[in-house]
Structures are given as structure tokens and as C-alpha cells.
N, C-alpha and C. Protein backbone atom coordinates (compact mmCIF):
# COMPACT_ATOMS: atom_id res chain seq x y z
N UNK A 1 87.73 137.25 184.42
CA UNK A 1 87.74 136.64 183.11
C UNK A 1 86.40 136.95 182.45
N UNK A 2 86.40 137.25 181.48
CA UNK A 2 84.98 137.72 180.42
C UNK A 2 84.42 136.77 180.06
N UNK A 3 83.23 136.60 180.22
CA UNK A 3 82.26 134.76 180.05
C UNK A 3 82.64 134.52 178.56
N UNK A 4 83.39 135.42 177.17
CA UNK A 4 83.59 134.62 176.02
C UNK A 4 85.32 133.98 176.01
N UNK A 5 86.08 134.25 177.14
CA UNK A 5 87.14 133.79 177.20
C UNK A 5 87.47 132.36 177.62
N UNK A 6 86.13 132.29 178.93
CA UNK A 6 85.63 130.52 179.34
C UNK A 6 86.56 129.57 178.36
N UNK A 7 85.17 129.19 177.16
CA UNK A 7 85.40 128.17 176.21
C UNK A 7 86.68 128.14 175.56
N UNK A 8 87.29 129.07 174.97
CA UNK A 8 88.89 129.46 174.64
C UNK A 8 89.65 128.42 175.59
N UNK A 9 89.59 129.62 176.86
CA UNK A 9 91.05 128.78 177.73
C UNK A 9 90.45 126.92 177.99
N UNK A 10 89.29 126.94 178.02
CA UNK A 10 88.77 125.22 177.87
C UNK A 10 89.85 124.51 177.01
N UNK A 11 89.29 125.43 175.35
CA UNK A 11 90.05 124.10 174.46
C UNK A 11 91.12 124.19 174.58
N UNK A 12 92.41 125.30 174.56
CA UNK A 12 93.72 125.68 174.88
C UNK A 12 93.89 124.38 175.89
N UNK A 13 93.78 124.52 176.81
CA UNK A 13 93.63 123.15 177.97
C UNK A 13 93.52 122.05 177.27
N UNK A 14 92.54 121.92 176.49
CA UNK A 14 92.55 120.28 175.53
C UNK A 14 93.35 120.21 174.88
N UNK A 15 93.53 120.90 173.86
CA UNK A 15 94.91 121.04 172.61
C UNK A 15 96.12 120.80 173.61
N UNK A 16 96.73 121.72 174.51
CA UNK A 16 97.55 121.28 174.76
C UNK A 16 98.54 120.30 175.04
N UNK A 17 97.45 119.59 175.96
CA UNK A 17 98.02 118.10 176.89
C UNK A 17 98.15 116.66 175.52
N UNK A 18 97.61 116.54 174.35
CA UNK A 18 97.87 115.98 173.21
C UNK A 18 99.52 116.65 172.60
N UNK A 19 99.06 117.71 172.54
CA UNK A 19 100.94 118.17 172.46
C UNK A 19 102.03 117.72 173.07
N UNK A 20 102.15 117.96 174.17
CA UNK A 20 102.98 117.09 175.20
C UNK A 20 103.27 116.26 175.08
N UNK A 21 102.19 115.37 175.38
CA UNK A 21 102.13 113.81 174.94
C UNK A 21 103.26 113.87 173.89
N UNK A 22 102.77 114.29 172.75
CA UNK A 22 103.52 114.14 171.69
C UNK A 22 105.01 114.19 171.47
N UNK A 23 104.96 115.36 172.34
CA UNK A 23 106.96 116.04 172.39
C UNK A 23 107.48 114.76 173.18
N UNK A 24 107.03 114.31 174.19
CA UNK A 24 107.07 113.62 174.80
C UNK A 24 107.74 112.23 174.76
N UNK A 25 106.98 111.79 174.11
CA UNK A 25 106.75 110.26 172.97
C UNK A 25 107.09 109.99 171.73
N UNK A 26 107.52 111.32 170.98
CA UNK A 26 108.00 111.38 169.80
C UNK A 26 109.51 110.27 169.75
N UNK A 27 109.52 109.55 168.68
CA UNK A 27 111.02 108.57 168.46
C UNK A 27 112.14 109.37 168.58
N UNK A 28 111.91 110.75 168.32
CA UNK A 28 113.18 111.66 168.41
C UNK A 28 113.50 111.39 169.73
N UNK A 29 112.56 112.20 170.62
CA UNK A 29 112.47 111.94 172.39
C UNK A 29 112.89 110.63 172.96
N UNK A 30 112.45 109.63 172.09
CA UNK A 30 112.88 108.54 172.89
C UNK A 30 114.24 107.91 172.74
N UNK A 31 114.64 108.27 171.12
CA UNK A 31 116.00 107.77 170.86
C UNK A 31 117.16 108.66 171.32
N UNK A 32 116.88 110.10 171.64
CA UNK A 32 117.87 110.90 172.30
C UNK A 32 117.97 110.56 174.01
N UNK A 33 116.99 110.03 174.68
CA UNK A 33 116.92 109.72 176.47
C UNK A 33 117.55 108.41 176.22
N UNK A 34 117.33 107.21 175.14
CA UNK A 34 117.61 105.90 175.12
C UNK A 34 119.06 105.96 174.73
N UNK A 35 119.41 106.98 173.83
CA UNK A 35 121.23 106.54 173.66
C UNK A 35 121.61 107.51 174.64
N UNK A 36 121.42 108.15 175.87
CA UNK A 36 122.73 108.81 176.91
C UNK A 36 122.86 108.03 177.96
N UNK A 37 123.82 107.91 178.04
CA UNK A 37 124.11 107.34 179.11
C UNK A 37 123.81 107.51 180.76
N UNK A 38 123.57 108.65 180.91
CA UNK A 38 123.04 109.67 181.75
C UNK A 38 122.03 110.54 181.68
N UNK A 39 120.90 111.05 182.36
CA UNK A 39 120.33 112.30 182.16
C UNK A 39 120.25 113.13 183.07
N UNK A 40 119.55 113.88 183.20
CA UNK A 40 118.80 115.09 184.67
C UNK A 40 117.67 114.89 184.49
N UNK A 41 116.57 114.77 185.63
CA UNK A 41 115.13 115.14 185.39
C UNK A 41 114.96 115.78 186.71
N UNK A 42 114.04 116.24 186.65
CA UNK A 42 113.61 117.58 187.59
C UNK A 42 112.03 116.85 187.68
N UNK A 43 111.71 116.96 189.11
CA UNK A 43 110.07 116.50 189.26
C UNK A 43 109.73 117.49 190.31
N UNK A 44 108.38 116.76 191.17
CA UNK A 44 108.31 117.73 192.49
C UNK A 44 109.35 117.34 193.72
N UNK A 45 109.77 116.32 193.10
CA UNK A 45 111.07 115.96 194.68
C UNK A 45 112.21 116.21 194.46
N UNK A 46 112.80 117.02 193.80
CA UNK A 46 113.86 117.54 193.18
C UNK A 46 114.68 117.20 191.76
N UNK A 47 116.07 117.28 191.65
CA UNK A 47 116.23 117.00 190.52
C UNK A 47 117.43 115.87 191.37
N UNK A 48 117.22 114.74 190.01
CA UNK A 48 117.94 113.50 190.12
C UNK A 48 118.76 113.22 188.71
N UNK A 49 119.91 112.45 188.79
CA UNK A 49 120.53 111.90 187.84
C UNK A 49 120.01 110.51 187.14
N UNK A 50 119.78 110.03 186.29
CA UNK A 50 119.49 108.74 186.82
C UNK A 50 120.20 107.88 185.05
N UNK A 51 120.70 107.03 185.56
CA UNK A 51 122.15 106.58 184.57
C UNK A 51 121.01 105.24 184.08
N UNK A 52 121.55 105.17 182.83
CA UNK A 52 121.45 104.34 181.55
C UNK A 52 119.60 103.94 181.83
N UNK A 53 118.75 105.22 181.24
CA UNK A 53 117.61 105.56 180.72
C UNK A 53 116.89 105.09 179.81
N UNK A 54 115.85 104.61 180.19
CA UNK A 54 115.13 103.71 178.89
C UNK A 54 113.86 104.22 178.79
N UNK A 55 113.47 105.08 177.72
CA UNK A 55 111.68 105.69 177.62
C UNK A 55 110.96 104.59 177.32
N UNK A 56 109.81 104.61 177.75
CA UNK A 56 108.56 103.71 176.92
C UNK A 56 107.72 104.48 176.86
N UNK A 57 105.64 104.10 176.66
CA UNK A 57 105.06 104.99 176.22
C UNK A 57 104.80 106.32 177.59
N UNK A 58 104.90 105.90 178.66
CA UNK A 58 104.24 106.58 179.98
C UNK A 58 105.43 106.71 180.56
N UNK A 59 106.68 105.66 180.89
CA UNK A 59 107.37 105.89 182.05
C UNK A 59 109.00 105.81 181.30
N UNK A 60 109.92 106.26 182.79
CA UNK A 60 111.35 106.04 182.65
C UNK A 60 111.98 105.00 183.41
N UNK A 61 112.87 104.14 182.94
CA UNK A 61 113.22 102.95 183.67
C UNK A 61 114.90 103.38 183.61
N UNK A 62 115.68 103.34 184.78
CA UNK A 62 117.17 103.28 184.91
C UNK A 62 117.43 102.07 185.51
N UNK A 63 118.87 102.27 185.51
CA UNK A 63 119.49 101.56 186.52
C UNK A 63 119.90 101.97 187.93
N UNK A 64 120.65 103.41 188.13
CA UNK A 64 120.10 104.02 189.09
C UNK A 64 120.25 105.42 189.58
N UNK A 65 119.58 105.60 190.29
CA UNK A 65 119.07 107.39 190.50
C UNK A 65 120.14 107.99 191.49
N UNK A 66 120.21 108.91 191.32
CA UNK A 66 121.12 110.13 192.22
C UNK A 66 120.74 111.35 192.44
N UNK A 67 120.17 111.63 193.57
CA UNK A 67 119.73 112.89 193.66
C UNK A 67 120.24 113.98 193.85
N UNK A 68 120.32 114.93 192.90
CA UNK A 68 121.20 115.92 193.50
C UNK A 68 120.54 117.04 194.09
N UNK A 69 119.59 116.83 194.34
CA UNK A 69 119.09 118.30 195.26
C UNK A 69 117.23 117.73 195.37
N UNK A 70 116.86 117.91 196.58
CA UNK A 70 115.67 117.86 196.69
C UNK A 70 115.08 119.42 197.47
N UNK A 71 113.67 119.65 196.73
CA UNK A 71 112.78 120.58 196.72
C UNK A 71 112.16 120.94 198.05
N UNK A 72 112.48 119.50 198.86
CA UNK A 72 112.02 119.25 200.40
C UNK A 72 112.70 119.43 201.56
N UNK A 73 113.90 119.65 200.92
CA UNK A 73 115.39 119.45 201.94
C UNK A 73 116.22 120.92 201.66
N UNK A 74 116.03 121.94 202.38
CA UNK A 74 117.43 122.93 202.35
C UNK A 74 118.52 122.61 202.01
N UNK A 75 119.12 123.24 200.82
CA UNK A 75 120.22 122.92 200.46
C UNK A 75 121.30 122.90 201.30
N UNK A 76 121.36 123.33 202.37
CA UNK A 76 122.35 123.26 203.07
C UNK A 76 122.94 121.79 203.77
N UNK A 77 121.39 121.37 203.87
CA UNK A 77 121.97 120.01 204.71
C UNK A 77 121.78 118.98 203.64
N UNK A 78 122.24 118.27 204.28
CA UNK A 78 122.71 116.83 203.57
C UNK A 78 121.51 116.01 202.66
N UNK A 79 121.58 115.23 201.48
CA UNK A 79 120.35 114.62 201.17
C UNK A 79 119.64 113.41 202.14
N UNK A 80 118.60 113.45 201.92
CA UNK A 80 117.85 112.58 203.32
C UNK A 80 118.31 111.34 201.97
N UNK A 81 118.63 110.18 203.16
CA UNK A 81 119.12 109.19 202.84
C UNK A 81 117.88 108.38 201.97
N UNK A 82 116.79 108.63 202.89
CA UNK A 82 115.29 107.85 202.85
C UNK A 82 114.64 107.95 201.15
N UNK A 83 115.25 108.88 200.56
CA UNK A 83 114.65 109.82 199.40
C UNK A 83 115.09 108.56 198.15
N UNK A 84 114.03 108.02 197.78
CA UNK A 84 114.33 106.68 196.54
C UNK A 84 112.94 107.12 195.63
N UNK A 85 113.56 107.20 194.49
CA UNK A 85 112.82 107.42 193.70
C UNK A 85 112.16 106.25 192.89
N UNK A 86 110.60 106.44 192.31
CA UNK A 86 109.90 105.17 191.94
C UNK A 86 110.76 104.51 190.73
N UNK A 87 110.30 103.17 190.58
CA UNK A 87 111.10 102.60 189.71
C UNK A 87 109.92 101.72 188.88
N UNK A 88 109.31 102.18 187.74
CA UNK A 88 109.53 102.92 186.82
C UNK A 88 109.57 104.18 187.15
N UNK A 89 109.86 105.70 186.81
CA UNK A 89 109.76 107.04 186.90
C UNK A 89 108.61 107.35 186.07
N UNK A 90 106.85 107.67 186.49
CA UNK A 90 105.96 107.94 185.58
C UNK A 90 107.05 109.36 184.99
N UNK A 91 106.68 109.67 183.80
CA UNK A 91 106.56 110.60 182.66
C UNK A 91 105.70 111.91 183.20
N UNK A 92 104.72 111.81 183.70
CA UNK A 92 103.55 112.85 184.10
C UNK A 92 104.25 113.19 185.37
N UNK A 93 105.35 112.90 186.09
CA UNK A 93 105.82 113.43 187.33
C UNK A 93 107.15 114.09 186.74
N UNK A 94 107.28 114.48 185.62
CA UNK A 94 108.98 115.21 185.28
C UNK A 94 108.21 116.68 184.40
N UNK A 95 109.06 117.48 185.28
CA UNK A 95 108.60 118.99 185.31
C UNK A 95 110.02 119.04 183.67
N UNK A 96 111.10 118.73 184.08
CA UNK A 96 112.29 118.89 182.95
C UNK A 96 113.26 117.79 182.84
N UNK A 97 113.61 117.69 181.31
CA UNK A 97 114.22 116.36 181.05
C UNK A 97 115.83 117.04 180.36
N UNK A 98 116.90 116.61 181.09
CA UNK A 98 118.07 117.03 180.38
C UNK A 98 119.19 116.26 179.81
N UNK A 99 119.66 116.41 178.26
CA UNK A 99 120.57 115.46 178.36
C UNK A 99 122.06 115.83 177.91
N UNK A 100 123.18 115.31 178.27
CA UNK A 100 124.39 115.80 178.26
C UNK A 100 124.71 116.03 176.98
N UNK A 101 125.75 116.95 176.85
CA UNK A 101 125.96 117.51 175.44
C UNK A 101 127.11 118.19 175.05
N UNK A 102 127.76 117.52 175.44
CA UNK A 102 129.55 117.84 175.58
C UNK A 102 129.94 118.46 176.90
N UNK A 103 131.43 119.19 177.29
CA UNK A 103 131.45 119.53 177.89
C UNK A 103 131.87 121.22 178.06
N UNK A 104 132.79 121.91 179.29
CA UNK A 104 132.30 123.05 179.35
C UNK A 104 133.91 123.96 178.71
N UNK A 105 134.65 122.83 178.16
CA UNK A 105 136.25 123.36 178.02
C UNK A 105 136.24 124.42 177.59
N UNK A 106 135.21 125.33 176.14
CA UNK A 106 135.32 126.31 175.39
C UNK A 106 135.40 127.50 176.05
N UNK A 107 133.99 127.10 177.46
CA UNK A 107 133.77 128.55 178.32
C UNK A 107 134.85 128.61 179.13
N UNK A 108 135.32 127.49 179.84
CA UNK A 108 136.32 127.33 180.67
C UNK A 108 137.58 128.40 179.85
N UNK A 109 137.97 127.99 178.72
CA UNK A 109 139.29 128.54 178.14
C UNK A 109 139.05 130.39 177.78
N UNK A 110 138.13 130.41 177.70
CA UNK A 110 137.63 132.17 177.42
C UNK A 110 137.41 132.82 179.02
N UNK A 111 136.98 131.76 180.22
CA UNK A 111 137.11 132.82 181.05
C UNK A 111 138.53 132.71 181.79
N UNK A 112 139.50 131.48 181.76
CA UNK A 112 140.54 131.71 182.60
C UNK A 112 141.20 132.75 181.40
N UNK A 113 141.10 132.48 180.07
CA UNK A 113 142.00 133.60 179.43
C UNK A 113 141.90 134.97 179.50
N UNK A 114 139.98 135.62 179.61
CA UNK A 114 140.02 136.71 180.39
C UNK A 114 140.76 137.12 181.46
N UNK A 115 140.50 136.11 182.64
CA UNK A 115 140.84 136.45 183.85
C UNK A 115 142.41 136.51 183.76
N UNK A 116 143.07 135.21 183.87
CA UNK A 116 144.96 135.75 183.55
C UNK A 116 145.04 136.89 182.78
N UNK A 117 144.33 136.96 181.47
CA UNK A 117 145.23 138.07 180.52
C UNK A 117 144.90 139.29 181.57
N UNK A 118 143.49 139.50 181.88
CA UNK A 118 143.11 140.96 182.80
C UNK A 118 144.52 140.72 183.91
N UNK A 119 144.57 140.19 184.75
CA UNK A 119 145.43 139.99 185.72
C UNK A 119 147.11 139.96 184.98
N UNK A 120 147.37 139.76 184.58
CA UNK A 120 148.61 140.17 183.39
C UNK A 120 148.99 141.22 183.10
N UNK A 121 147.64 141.96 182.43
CA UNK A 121 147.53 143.44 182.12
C UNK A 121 147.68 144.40 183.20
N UNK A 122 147.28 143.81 184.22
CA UNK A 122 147.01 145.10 185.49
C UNK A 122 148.55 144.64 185.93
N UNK A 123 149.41 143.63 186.18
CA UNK A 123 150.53 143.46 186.88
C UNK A 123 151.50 144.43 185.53
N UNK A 124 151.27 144.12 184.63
CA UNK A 124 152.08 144.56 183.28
C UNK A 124 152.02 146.23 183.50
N UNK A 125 151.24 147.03 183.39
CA UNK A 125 150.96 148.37 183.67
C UNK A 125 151.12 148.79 185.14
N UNK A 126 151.24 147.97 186.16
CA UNK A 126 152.09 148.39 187.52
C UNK A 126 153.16 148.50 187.43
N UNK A 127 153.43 147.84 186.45
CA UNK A 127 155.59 147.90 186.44
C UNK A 127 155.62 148.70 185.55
N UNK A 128 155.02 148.86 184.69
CA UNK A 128 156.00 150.04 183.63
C UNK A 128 155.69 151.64 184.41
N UNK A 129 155.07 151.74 185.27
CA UNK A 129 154.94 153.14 185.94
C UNK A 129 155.91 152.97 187.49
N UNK A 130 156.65 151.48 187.37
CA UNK A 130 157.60 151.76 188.77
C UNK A 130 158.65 151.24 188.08
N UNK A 131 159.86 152.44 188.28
CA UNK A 131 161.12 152.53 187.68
C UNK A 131 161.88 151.78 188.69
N UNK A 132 161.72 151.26 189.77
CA UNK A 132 162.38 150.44 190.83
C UNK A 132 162.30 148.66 190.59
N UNK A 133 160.93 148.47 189.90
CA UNK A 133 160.54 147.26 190.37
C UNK A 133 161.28 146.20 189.53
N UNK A 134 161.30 146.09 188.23
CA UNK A 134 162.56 145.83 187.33
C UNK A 134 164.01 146.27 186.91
N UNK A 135 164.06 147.43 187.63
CA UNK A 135 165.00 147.47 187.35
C UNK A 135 165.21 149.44 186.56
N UNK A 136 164.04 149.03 185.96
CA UNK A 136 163.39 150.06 184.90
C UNK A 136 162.16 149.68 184.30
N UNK A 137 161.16 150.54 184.27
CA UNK A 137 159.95 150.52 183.82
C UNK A 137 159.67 149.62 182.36
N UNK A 138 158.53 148.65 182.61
CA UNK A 138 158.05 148.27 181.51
C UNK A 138 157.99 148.79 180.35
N UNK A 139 158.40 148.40 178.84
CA UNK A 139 157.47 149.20 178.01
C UNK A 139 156.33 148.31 177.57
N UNK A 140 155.61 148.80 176.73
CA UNK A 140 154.21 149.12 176.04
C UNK A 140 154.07 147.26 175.28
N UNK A 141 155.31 146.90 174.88
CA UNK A 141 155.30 145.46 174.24
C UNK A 141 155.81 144.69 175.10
N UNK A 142 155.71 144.70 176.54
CA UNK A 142 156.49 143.89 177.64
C UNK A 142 155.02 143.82 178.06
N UNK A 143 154.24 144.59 178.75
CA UNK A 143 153.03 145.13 179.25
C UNK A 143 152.24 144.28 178.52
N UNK A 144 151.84 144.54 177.07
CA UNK A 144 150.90 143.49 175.95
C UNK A 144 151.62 142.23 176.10
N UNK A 145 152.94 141.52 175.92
CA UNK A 145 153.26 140.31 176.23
C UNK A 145 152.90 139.72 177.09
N UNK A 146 152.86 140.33 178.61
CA UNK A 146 152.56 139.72 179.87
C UNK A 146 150.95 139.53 180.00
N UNK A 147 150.29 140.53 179.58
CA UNK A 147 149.02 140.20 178.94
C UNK A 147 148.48 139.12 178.39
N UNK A 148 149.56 138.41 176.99
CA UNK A 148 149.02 138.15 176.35
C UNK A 148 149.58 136.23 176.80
N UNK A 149 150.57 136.17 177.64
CA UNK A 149 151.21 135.02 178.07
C UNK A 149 150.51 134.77 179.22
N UNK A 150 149.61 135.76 179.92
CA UNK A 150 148.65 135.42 181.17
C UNK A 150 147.46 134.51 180.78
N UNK A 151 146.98 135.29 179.59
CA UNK A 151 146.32 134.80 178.92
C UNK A 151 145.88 134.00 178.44
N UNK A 152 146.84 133.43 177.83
CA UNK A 152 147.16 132.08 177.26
C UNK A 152 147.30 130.80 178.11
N UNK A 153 148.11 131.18 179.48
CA UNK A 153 148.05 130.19 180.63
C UNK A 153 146.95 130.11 180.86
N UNK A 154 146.11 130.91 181.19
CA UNK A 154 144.81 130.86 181.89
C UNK A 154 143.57 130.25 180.95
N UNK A 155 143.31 130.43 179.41
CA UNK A 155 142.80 129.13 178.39
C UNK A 155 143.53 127.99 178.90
N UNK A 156 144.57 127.95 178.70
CA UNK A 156 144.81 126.66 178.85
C UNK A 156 144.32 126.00 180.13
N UNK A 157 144.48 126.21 181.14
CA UNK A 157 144.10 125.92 182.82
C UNK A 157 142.34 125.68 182.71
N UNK A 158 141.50 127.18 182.15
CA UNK A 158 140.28 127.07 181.71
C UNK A 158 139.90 125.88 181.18
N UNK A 159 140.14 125.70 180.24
CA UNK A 159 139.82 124.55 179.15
C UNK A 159 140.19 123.28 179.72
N UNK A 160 141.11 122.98 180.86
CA UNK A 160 141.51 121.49 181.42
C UNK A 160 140.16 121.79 182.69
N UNK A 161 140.06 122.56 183.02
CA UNK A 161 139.00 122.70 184.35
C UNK A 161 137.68 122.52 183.53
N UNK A 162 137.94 122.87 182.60
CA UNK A 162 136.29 123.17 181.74
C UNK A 162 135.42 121.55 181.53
N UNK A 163 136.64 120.87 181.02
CA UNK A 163 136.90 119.50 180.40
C UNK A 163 136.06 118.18 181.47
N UNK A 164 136.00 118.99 182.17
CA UNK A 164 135.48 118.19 183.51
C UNK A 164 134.37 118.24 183.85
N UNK A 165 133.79 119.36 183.50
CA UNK A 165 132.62 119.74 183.74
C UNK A 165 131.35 119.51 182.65
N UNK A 166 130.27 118.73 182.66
CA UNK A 166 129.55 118.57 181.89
C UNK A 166 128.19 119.47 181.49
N UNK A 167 128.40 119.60 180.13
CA UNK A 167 127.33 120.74 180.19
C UNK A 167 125.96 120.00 179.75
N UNK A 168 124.82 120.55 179.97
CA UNK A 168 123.39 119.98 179.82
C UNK A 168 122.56 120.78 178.89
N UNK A 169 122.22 120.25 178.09
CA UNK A 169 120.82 120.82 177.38
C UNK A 169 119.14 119.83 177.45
N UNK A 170 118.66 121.00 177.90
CA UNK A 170 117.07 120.87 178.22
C UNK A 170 116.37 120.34 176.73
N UNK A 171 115.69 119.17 177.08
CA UNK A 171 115.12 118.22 175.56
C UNK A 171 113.43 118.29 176.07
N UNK A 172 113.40 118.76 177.38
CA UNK A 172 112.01 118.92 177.36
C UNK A 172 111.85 119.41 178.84
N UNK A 173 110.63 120.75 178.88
CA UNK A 173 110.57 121.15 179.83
C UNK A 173 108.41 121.22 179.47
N UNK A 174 108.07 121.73 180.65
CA UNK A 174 106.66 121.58 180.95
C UNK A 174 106.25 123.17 180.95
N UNK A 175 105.53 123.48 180.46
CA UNK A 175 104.85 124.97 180.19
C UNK A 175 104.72 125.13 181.67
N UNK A 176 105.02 126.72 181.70
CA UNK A 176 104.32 126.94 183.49
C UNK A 176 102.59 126.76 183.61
N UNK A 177 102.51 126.47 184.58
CA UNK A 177 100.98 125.72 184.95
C UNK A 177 100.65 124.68 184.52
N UNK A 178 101.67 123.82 183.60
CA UNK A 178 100.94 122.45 183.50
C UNK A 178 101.38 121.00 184.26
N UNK A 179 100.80 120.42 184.64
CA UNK A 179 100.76 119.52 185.28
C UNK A 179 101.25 118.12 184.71
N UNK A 180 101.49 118.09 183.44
CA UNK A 180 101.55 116.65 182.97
C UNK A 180 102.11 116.72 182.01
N UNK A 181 103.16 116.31 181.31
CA UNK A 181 103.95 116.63 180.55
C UNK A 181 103.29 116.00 178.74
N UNK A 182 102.50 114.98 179.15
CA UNK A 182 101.36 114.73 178.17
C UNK A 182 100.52 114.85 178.85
């Protein structure tokens, strides 16, 4: 590092952690964690669920936590039972804050409709090149039909599987290297 870069990355370091704070603590921040019913936060002990969320100026208060994966524990095995998270949740221990935001039906219905219609298409173009298998070979608007009726099953199936699945958007994450979210 060049001795005039020192003082720079100093104040960068000061400015920052007032930022945070800010994103942090802002009424936006607090009234979007205070009306879900649910969130995600991510710390150093993994990431937890933790249902009906209340911000104040420093900490998070639930009712109660669910961990779905800890940072300490191989995913393979089971969550350690022992693993209770503090109650309040300081603020300065959450690396990322997520909150629900509909769900996943749209992607769900675009990939089962890929997948059936592709799978449609390839069964549709096997038969019109075997003069045995119907009887007589597919044509060209039997082939696009079966395509397009695979298709359509498979949105639909997508979009009920999708429906279930909740999707998340990130309302606050922590710059790499910083330590404290204010």
C-alpha cells in the first residue's frame, strides 16, 4: 500500500459504518422486517428463519427461530439440536437480511412448460419418422400439437409446484470485509 493511500482507506472505513447504520435503521428497513411475517438472516452461525420480526434501534426480536443450515455443521448431518439463537438477535451479528416476496409459480410454469413441451417435441418427431408406431407417421401439425399440449401440462404442473415455493429478496446484505452492518 503507498503511505498516501493510508488516510483514504482510514476515512472510507469511517464513512462507511454511518452508512450501514443508516440502511439499517432507516423506517423503510424497519417497516418492511416489522410487517413480514417471516424472514431469513444469515450471521456467522448460519442462516435462520425467524417468524414474526420486530426491528428496534440495535437488535431483532421474534417469536421463534429456525435454523436452516449452520456454518459449523456439514450439511449433511442433521442440525445440532443445542444451536439457539440469542434473543434479542444484535443487528451487528447479521451478515444478510431477507424478506419474502411472493412466490415461485411464474418460474415454476416456464420451466415445466419448457421441459413437457421439449419432451413432447422429441416424442412428437419419433413418431412421425416411424410408420409402425401409429399406425402411420406423424405429420408436422400432430408433432407441434403434442408439443404444444406437453407444454401446457407441464405450466400448469410448474406453476402448482412453483406456488409452494417461496421466493426471497435480499433487503440488506453487508459489503465484503465488513464486520457490522452499522
Amino acid at each position: 500500500m503507498q503511505p498516501n493511500t493510508l488516510p483514504v482507506v482510514a476515512m472510507m472505513a469511517l464513512t462507511i459504518t454511518p452508512v450501514l447504520r443508516a440502511q439499517v435503521t432507516s423506517p423503510q428497513f424497519r417497516d418492511e422486517i416489522n410487517a413480514a411475517v417471516k424472514i431469513r438472516a444469515v450471521g456467522a452461525w448460519g442462516r435462520a428463519e425467524l417468524t414474526e420480526p420486530r426491528v428496534d434501534a440495535d437488535t431483532i426480536r421474534y417469536s421463534r427461530a429456525r435454523v436452516l443450515a449452520s456454518f459449523s455443521t456439514p450439511s449433511a448431518l442433521p442440525q445440532p439440536r443445542g444451536l439457539v439463537l440469542p434473543q434479542p438477535l444484535p443487528l451487528e451479528d447479521l451478515t444478510e437480511i431477507q424478506v419474502p416476496s411472493g412466490n415461485d409459480a411464474a418460474h415454476g410454469a416456464v420451466a415445466g412448460g419448457l421441459l413437457l413441451g421439449l419432451i413432447g417435441l422429441v416424442a412428437g418427431v419419433a413418431t412421425s419418422s416411424c410408420d409402425s408406431c401409429l399406425g402411420r407417421g406423424a405429420s408436422a401439425g400432430n408433432v407441434i400439437g403434442v408439443a404444444l399440449i406437453g407444454g401446457a401440462i407441464g405450466a400448469g404442473i410448474g406453476a402448482l409446484l412453483g406456488s409452494t415455493s417461496t421466493r426471497w429478496r435480499t433487503v440488506y446484505r453487508t459489503a465484503p470485509g465488513s464486520t457490522s452492518p452499522h
